[in-house]
Protein backbone atom coordinates (compact mmCIF):
# COMPACT_ATOMS: atom_id res chain seq x y z
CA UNK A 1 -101.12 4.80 159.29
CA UNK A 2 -104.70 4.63 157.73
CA UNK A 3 -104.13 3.05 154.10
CA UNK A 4 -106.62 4.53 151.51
CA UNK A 5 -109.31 2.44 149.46
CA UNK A 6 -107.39 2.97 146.40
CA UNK A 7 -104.05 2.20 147.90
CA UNK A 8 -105.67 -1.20 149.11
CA UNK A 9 -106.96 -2.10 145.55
CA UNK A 10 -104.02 -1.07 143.96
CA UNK A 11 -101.79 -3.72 146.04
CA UNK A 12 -104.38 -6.59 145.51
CA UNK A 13 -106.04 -5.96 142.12
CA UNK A 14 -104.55 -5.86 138.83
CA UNK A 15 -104.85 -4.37 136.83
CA UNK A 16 -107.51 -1.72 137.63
CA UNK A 17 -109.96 -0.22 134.25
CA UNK A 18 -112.23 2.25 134.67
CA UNK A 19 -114.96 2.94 131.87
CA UNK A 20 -116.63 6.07 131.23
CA UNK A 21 -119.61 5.76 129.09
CA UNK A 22 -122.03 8.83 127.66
CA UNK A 23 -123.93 10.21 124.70
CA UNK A 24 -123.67 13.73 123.43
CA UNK A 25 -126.66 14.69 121.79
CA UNK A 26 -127.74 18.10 120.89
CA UNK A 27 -130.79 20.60 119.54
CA UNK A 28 -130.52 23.98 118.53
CA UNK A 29 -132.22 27.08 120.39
CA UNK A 30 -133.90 24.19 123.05
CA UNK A 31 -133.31 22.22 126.02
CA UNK A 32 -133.40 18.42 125.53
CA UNK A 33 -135.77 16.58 127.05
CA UNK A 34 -138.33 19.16 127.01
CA UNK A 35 -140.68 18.89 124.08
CA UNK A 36 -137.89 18.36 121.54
CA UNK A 37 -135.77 15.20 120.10
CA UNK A 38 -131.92 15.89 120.36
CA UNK A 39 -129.72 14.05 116.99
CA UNK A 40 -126.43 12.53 118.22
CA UNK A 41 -123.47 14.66 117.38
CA UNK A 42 -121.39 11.66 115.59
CA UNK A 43 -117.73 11.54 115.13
CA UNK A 44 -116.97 13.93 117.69
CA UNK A 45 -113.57 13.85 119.30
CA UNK A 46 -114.23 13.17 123.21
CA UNK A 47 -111.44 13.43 125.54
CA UNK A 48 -111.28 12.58 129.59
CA UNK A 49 -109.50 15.71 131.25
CA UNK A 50 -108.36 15.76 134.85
CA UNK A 51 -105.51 17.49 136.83
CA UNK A 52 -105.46 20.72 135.63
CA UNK A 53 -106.23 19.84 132.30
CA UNK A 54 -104.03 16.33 131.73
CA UNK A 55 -106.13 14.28 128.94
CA UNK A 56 -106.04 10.49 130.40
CA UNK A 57 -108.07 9.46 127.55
CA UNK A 58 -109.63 9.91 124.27
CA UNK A 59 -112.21 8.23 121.98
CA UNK A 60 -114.07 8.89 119.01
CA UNK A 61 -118.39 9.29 119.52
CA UNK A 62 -120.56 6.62 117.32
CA UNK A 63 -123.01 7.63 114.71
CA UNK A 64 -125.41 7.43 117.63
CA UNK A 65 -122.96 10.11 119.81
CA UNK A 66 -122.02 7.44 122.20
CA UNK A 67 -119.15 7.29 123.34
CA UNK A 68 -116.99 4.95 126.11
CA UNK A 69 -113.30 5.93 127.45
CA UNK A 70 -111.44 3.49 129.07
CA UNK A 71 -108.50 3.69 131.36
CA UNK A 72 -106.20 0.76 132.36
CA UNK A 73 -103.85 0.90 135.02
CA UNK A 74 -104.25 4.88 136.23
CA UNK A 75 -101.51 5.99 138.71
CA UNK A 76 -103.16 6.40 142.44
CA UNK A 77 -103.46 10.08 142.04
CA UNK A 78 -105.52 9.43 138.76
CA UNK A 79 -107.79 7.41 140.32
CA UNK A 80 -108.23 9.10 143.17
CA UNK A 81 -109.09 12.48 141.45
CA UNK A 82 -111.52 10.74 138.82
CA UNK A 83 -114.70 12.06 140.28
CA UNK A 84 -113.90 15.16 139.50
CA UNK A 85 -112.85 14.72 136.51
CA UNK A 86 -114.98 15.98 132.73
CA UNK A 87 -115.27 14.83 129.39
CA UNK A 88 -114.64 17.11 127.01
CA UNK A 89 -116.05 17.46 123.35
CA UNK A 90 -112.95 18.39 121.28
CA UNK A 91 -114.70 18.57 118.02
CA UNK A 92 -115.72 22.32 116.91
CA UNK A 93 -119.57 22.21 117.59
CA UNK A 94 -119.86 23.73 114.24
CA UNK A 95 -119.14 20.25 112.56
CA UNK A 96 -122.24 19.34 114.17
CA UNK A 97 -124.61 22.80 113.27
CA UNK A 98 -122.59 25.73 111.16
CA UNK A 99 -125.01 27.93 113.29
CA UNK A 100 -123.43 27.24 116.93
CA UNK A 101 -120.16 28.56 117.95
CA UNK A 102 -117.18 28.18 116.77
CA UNK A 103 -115.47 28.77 119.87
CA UNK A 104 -118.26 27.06 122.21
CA UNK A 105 -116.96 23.81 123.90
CA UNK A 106 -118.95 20.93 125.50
CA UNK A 107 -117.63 19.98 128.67
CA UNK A 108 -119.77 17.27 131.13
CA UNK A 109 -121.52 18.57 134.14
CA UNK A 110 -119.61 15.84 136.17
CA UNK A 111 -119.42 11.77 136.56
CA UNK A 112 -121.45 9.65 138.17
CA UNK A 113 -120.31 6.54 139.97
CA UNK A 114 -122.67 3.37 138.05
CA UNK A 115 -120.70 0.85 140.02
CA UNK A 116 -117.78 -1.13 140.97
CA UNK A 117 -116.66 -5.02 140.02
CA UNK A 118 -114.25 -7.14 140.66
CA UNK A 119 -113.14 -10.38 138.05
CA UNK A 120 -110.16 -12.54 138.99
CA UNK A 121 -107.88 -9.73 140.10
CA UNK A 122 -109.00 -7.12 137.97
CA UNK A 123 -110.99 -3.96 139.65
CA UNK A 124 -113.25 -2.49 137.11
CA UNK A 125 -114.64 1.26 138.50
CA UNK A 126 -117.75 2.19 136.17
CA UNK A 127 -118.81 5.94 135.63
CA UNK A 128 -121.76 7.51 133.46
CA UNK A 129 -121.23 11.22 132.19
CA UNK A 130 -124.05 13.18 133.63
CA UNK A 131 -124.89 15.47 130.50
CA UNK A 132 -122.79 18.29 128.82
CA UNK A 133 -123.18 22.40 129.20
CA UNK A 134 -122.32 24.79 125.80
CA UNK A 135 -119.89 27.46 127.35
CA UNK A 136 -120.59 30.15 124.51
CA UNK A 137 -118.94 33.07 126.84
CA UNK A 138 -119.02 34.22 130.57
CA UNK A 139 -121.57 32.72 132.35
CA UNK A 140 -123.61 31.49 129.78
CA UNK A 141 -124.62 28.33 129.53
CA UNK A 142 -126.90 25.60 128.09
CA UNK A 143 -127.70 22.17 129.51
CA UNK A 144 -127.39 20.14 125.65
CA UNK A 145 -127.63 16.70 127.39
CA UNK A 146 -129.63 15.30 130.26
CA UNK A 147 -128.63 12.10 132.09
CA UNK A 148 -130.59 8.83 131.07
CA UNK A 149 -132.37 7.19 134.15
């Protein structure tokens, strides 16, 4: 019976953290990163989501909009389903402009693996959000945040 790369860690390494870390910046009526400055979106209410919707973690963005989520100890099936897991701007996008929608919602274009440590017996799994999309209605959407290199 093959044993998986998770269920190997979790038998050796404890416990196991993984970090999320992003920014969510924004402009109005432009893309970032082409010929325009995006201002963080500060105090926003950022949540990891995953499994139909299960929130594994939460965190509050800085005045900068960054932003890092932490999880310690997921179950196997947490772990194993993090790469497909989003981060999730909870805060109504109007605290950030009164001009955007009310009922628009940020929601990261995926994660990106930034690497893998181990300390003592700890595992520590890294990711890096890879930018947001504005869902303002059916199939309509705009890129707010592009990954930094």
């Amino acid at each position: 019976m093959a044993t998986s790369i998770t269920e190997t860690h979790l038998g050796i390494c404890n416990p196991i953290s993984v970090t999320i870390t992003g920014n969510v910046q924004c402009c109005i009526n432009s893309i970032v990163g082409v010929n325009v400055t995006a201002t963080p979106f500060p105090n926003a209410t950022v949540q990891l989501i995953c499994l139909q919707q299960n929130v594994l973690a939460n965190t509050t963005t800085s005045s900068n909009g960054a932003f890092t989520l932490t999880l310690i100890n997921g179950s196997p099936t947490q772990l194993a389903t993090l790469p497909t897991c989003q981060v999730l701007v909870v805060t109504p996008l109007t605290s950030y402009n009164a001009t955007l929608p009310g009922n628009g919602r940020l929601l990261s274009m995926g994660l990106q693996l930034a690497g893998v440590n181990v300390a003592g017996t700890s595992l520590n799994i890294l990711f890096n959000v890879l930018g947001f999309i504005l869902n303002i209605g059916i199939n309509e959407y705009i890129r707010l945040d592009w990954p930094t290199p």
